[in-house]
Protein backbone atom coordinates (compact mmCIF):
# COMPACT_ATOMS: atom_id res chain seq x y z
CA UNK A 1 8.26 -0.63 5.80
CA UNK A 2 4.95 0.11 6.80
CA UNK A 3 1.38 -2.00 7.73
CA UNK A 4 -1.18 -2.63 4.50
CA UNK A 5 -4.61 -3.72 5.36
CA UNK A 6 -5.55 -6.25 2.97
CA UNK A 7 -9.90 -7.25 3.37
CA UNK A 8 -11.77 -9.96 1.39
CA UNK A 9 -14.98 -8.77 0.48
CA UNK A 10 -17.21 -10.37 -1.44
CA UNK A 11 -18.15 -9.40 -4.72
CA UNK A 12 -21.60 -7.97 -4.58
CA UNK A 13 -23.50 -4.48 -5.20
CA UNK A 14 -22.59 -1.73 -2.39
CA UNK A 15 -20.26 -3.79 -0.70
CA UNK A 16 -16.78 -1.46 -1.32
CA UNK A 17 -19.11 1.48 0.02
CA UNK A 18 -19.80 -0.64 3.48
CA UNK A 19 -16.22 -1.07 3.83
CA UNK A 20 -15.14 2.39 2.98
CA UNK A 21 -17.93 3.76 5.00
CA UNK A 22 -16.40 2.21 8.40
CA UNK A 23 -13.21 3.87 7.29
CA UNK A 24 -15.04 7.45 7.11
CA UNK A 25 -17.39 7.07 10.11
CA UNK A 26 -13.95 6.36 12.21
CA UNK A 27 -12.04 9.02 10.41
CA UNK A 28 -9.88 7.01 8.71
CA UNK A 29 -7.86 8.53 5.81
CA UNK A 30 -7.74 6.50 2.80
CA UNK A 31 -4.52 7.14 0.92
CA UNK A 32 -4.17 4.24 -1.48
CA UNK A 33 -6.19 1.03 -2.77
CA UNK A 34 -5.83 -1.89 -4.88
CA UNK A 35 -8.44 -3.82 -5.92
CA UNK A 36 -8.52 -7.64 -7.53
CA UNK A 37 -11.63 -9.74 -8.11
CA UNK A 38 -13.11 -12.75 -8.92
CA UNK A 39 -16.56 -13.69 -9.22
CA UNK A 40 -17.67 -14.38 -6.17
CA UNK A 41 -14.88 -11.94 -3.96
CA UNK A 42 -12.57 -9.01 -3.89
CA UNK A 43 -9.15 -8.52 -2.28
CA UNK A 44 -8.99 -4.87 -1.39
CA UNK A 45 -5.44 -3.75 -0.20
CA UNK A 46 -5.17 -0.13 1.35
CA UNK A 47 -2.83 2.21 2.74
CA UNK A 48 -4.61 4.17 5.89
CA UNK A 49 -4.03 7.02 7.87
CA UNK A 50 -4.33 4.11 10.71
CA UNK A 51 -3.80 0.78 10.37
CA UNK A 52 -4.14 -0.46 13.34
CA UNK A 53 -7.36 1.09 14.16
CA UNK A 54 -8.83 0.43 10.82
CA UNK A 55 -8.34 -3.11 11.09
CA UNK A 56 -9.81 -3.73 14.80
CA UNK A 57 -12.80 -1.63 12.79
CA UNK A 58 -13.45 -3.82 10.20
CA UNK A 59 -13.07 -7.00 11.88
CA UNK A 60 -15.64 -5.64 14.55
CA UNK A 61 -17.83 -5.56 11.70
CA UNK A 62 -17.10 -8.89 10.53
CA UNK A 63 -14.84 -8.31 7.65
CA UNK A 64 -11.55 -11.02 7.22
CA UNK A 65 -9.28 -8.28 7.44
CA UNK A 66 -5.46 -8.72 8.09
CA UNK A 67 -2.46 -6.12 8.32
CA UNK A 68 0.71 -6.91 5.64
CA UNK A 69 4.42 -5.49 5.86
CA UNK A 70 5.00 -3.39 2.62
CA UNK A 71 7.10 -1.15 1.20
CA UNK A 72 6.93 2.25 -0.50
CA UNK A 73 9.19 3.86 -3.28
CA UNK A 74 9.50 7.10 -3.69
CA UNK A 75 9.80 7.99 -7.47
CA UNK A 76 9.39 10.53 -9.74
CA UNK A 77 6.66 11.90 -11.55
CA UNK A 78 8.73 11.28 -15.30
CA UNK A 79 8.95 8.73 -17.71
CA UNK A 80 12.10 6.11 -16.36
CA UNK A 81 11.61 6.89 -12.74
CA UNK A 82 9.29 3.42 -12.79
CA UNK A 83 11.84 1.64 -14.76
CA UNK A 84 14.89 2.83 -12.57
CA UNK A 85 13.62 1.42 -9.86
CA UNK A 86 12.10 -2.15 -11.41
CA UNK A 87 15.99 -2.34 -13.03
CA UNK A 88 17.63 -2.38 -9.53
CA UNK A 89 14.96 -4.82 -8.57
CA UNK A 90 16.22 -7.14 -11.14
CA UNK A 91 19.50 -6.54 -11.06
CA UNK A 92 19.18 -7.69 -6.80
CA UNK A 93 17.07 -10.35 -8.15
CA UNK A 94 14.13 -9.25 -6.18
CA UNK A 95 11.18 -10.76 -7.59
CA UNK A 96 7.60 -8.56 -6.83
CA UNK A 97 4.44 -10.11 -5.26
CA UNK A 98 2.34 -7.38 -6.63
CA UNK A 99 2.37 -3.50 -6.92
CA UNK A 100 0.06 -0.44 -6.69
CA UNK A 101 0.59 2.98 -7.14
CA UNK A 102 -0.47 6.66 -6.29
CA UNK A 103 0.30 9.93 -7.26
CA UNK A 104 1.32 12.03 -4.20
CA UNK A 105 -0.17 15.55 -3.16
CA UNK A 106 2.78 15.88 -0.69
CA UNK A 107 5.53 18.30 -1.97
CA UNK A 108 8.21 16.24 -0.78
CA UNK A 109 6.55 12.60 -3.02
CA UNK A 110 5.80 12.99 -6.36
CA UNK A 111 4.67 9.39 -6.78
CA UNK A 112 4.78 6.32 -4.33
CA UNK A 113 4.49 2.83 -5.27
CA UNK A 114 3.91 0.37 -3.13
CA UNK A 115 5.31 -3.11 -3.56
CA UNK A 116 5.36 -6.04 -1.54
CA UNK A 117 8.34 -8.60 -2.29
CA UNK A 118 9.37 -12.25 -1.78
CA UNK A 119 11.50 -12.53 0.97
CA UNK A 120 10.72 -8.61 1.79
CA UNK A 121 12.43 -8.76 5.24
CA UNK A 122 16.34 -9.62 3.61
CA UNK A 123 16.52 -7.79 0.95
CA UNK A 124 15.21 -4.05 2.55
CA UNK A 125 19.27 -3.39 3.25
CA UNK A 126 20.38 -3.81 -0.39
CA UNK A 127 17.33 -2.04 -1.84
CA UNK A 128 18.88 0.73 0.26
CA UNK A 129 22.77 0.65 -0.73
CA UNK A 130 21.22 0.23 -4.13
CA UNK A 131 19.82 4.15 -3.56
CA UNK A 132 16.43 2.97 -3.93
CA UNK A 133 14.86 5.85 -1.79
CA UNK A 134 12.67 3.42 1.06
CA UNK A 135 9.17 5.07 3.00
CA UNK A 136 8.71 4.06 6.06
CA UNK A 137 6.08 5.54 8.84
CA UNK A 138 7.34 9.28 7.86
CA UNK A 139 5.38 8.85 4.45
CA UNK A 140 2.20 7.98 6.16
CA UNK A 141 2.68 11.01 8.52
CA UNK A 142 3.37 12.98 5.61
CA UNK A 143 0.52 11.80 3.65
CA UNK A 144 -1.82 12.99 6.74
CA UNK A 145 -0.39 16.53 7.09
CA UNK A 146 -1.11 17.42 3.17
């Protein structure tokens, strides 16, 4: 498992670019993002080169910013690899909060989805022994050296 920054943002021209633009001015690398709106405000979820320090960031500029345990699949870039891994899900009876994916530049990913589940913290073992192939840190890492 590995740290998610999740921001609310409201919902107005330029706003994404403000964020973003504390990201670059720190050197942050931006690896993955999820967007979902309303109206009135955005949740942005992203994967960083460094949580930590992107999240004192944004809160120093006022953003509600807060860091979320997920996890990442490794699977491959072929029709089924998705569905192999949703199937074992279900089977464990693993029920998913929400999903994003990426396509990986990293020879050793071909493409990483990452999913945040209900009760997350007991079921990482059987995903495991179930040969569902779990990122942790060394994906982040990874991601940075490519």
């Amino acid at each position: 498992m590995f740290k998610q920054i999740t921001v609310f943002i409201e919902n107005r021209l330029g706003r994404l670019a403000e964020v973003t633009g504390y990201l670059a001015n720190e050197n942050i690398n931006l690896h993955a993002l999820s967007i979902a709106d309303t109206t009135e405000f955005g949740i942005l979820r992203m994967i960083v080169s460094n949580p930590d320090k992107a999240s004192r960031i944004l809160k120093e500029n006022n953003l509600m910013a807060q860091t979320t345990e997920v996890i990442a699949v490794a699977v491959g870039h072929n029709p089924g690899s998705l569905h192999k891994v949703l199937h074992k899900l279900e089977a464990l009876k693993v029920s998913i909060e929400y999903m994003y994916a990426f396509i990986s530049r990293h020879k050793d990913y071909d493409a990483i989805v990452i999913l945040r589940l209900a009760n997350q913290d007991m079921v990482v073992d059987k995903l495991k022994n179930s040969g569902i192939p779990i990122l942790g840190q060394e994906l982040l890492d990874k991601l940075n050296e490519a």
